[in-house]
PDB file of N, CA and C in Angstrom:
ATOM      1  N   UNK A   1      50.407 146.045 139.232  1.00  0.00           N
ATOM      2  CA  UNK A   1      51.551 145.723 138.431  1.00  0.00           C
ATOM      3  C   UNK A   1      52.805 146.231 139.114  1.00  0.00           C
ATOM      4  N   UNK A   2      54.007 145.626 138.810  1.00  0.00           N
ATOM      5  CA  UNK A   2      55.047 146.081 139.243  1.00  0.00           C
ATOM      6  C   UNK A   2      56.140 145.595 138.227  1.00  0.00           C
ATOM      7  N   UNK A   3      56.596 146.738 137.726  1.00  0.00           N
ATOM      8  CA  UNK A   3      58.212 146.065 136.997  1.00  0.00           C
ATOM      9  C   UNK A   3      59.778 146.318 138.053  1.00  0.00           C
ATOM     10  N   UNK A   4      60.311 145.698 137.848  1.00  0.00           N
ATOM     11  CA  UNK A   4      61.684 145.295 138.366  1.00  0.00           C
ATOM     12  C   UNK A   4      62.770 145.368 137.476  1.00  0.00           C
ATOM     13  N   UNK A   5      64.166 145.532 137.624  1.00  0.00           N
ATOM     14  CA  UNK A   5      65.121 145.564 137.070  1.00  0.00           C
ATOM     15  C   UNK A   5      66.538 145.510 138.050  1.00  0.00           C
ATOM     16  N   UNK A   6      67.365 145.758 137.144  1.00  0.00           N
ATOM     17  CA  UNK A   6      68.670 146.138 138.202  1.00  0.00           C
ATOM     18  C   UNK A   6      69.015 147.036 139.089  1.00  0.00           C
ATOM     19  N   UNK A   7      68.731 147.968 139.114  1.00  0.00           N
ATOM     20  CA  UNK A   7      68.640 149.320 139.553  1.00  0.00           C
ATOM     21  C   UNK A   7      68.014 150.225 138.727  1.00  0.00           C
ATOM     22  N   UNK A   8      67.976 151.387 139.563  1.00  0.00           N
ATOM     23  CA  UNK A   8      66.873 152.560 138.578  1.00  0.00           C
ATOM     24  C   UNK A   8      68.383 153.124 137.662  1.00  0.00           C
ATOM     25  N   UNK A   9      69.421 153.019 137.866  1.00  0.00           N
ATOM     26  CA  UNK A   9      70.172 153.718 136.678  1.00  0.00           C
ATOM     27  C   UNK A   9      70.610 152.901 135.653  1.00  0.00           C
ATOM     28  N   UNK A  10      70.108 151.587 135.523  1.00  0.00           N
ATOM     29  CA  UNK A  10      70.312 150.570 134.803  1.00  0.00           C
ATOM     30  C   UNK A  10      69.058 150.617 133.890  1.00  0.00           C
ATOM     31  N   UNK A  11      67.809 151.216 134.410  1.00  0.00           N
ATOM     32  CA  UNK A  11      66.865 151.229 133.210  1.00  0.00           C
ATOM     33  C   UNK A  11      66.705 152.761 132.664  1.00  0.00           C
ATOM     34  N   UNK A  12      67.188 153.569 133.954  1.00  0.00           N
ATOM     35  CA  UNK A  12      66.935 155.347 133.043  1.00  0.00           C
ATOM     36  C   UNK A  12      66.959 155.443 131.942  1.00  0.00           C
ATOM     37  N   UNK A  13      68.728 155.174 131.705  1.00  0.00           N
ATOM     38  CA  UNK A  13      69.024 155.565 130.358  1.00  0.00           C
ATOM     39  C   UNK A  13      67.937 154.306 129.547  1.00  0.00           C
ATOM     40  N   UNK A  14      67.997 153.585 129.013  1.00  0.00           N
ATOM     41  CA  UNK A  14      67.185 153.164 128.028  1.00  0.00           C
ATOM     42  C   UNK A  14      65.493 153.291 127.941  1.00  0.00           C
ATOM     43  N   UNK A  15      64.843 153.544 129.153  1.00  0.00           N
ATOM     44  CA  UNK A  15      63.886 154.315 129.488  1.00  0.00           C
ATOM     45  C   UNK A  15      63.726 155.676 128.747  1.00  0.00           C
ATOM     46  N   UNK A  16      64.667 156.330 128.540  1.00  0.00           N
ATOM     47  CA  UNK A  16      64.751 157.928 127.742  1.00  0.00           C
ATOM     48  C   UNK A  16      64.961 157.808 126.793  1.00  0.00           C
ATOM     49  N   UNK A  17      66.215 156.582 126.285  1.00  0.00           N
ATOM     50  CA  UNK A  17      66.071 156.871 124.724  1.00  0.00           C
ATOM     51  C   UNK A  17      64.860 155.776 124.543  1.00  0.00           C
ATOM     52  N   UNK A  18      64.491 155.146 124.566  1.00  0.00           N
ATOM     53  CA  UNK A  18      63.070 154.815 124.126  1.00  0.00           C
ATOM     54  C   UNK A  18      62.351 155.653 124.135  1.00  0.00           C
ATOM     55  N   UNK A  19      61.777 156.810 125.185  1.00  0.00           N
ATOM     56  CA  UNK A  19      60.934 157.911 124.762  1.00  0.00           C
ATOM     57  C   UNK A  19      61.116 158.449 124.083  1.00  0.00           C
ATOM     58  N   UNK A  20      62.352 159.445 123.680  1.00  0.00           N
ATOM     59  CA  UNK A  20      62.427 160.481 122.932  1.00  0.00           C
ATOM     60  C   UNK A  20      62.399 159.583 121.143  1.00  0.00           C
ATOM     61  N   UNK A  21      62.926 158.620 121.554  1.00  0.00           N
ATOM     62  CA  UNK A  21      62.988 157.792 120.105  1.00  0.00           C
ATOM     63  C   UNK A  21      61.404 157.599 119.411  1.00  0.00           C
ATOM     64  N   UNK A  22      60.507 157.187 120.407  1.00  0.00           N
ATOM     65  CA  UNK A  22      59.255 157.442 119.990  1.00  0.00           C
ATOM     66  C   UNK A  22      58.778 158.966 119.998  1.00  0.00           C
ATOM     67  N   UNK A  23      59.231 159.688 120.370  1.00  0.00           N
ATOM     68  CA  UNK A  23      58.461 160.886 120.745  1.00  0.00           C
ATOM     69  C   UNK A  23      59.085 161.581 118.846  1.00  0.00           C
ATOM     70  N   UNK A  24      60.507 161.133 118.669  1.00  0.00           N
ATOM     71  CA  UNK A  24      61.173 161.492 117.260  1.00  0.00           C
ATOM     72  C   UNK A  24      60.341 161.288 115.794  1.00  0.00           C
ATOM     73  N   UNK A  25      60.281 159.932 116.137  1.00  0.00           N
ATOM     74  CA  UNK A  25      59.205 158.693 114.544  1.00  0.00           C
ATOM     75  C   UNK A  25      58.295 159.167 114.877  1.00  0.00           C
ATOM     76  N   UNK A  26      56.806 160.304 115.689  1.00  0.00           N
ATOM     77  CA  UNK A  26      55.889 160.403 115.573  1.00  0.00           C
ATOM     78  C   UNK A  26      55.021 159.028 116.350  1.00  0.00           C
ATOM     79  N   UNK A  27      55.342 158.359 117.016  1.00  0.00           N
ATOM     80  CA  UNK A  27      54.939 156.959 117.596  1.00  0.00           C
ATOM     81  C   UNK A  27      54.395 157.301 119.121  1.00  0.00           C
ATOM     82  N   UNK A  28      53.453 158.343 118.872  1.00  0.00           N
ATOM     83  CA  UNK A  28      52.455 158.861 120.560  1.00  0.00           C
ATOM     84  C   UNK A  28      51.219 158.491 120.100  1.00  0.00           C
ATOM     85  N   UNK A  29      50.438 158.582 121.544  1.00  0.00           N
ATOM     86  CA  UNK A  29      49.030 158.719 121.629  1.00  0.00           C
ATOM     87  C   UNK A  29      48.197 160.277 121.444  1.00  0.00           C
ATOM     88  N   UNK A  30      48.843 160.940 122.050  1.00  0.00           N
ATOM     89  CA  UNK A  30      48.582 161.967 122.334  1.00  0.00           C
ATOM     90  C   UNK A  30      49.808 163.587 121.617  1.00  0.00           C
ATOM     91  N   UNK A  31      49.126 164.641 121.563  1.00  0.00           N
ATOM     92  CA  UNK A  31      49.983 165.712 121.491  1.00  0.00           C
ATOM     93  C   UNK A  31      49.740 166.753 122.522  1.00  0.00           C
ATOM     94  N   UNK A  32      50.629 167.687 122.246  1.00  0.00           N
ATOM     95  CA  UNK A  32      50.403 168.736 123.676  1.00  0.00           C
ATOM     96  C   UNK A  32      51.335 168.546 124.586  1.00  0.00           C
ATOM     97  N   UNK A  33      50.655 169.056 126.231  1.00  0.00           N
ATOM     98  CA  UNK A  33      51.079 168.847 127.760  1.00  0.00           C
ATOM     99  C   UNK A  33      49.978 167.627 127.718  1.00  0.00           C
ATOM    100  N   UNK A  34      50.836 166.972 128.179  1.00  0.00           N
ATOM    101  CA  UNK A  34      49.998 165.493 128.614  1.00  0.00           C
ATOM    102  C   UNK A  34      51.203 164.750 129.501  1.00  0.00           C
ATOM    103  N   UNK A  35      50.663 163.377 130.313  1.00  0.00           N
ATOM    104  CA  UNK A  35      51.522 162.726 131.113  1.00  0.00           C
ATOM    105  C   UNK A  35      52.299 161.696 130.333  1.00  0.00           C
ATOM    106  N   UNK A  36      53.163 161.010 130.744  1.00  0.00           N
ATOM    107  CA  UNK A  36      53.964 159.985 129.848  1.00  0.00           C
ATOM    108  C   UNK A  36      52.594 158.957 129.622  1.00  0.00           C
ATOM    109  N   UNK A  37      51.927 159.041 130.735  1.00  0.00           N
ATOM    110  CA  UNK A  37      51.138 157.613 130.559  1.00  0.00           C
ATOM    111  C   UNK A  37      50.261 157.618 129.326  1.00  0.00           C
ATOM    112  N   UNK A  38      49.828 159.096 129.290  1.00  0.00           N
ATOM    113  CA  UNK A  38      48.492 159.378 127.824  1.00  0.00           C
ATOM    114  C   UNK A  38      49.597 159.571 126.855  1.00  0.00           C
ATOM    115  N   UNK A  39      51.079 159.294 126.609  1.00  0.00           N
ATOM    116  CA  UNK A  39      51.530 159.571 125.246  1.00  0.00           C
ATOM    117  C   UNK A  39      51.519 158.691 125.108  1.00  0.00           C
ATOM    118  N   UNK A  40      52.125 157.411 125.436  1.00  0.00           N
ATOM    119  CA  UNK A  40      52.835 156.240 125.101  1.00  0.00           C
ATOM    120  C   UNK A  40      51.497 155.177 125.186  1.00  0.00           C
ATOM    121  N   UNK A  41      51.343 154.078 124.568  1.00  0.00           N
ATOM    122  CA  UNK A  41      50.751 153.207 125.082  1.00  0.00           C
ATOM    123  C   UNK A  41      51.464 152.199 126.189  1.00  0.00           C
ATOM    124  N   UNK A  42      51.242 152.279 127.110  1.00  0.00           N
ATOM    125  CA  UNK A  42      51.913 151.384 128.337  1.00  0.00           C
ATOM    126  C   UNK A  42      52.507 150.007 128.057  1.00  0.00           C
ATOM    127  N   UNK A  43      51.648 149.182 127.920  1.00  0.00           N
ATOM    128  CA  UNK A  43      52.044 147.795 127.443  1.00  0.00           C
ATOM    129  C   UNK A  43      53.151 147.660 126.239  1.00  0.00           C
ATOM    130  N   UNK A  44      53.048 148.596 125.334  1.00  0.00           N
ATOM    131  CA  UNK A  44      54.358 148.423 124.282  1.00  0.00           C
ATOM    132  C   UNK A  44      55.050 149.004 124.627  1.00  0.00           C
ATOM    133  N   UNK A  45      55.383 150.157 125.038  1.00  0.00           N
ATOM    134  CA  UNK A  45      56.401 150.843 125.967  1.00  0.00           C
ATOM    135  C   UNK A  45      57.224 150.131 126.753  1.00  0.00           C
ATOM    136  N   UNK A  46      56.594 149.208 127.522  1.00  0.00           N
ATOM    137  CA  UNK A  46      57.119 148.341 128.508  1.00  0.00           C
ATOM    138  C   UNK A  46      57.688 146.840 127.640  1.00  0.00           C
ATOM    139  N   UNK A  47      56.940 146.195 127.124  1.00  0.00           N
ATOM    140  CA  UNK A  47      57.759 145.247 126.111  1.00  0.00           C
ATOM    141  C   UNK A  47      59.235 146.339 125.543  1.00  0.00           C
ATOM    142  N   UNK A  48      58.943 146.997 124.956  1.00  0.00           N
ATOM    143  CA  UNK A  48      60.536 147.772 124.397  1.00  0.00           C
ATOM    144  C   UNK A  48      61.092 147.578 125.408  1.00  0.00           C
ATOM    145  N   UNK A  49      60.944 147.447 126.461  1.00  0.00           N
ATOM    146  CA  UNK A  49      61.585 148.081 127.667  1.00  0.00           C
ATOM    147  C   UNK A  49      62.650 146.096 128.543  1.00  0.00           C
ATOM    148  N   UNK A  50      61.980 145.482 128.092  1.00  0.00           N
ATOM    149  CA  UNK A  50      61.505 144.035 128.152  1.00  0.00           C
ATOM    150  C   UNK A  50      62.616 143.572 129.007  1.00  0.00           C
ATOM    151  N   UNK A  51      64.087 144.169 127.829  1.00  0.00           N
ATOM    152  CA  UNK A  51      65.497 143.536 128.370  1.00  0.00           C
ATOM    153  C   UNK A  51      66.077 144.132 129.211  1.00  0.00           C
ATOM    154  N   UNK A  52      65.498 145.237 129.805  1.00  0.00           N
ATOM    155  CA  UNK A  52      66.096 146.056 130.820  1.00  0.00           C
ATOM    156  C   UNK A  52      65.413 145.922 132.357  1.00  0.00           C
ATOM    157  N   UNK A  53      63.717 145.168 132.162  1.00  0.00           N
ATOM    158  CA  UNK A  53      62.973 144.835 133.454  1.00  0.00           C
ATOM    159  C   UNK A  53      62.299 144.302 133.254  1.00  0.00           C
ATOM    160  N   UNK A  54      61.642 143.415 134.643  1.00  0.00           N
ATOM    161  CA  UNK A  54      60.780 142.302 134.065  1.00  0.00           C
ATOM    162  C   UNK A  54      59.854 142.781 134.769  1.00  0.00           C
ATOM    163  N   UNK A  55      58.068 142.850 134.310  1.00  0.00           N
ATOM    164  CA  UNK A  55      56.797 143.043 134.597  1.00  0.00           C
ATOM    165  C   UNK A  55      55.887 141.923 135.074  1.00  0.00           C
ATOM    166  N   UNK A  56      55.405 141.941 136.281  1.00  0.00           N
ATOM    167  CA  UNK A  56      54.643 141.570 137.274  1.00  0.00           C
ATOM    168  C   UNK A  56      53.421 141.841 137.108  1.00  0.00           C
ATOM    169  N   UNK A  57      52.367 141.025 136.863  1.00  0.00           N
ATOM    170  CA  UNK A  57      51.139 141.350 136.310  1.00  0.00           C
ATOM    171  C   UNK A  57      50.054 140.497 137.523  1.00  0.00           C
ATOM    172  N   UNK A  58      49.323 140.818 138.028  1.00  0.00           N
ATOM    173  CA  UNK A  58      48.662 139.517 139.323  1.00  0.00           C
ATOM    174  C   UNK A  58      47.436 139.025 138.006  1.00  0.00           C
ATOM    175  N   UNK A  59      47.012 137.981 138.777  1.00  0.00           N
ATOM    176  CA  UNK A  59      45.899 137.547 137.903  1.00  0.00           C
ATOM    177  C   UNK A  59      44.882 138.166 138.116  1.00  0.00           C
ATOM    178  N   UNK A  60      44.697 138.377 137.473  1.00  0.00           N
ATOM    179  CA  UNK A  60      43.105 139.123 136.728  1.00  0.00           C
ATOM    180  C   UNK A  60      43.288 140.751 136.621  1.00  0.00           C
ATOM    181  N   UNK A  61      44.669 140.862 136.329  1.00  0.00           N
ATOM    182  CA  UNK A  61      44.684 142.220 136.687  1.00  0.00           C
ATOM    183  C   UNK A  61      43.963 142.911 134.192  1.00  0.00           C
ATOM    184  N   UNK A  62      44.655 142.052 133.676  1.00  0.00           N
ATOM    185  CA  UNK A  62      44.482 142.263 132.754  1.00  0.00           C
ATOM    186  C   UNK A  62      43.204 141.998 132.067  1.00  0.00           C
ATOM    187  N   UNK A  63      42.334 143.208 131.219  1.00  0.00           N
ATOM    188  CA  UNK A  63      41.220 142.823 130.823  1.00  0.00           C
ATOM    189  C   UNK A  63      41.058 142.448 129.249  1.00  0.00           C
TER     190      UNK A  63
END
């Protein structure tokens, strides 16, 4: 997979407040020390993320 956008300071900021915004409403996978990847579910993370970069998926990558 690969997502794309405008630049990396064009998605930071909305990249962070999307986390902390979920991390606020209780909207994780996980609690504790853990990585972004085990809090968030990836795929909805990245849709939120939708208007700021576009995601590259090859075929058959999805099961």
């Amino acid at each position: 997979m690969a997502a794309t956008g405008q630049d990396i300071y064009a998605i930071s900021a909305p990249l962070a407040v999307e986390a902390v915004d979920r991390l606020l409403t209780g909207r994780t996978r996980a609690t504790g020390v853990v990585s972004a990847g085990a809090v968030f579910d990836a795929p909805n993370f990245l849709n939120a993320l939708s208007a700021h970069l576009t995601l590259h998926v090859p075929a058959g990558a999805r099961s």
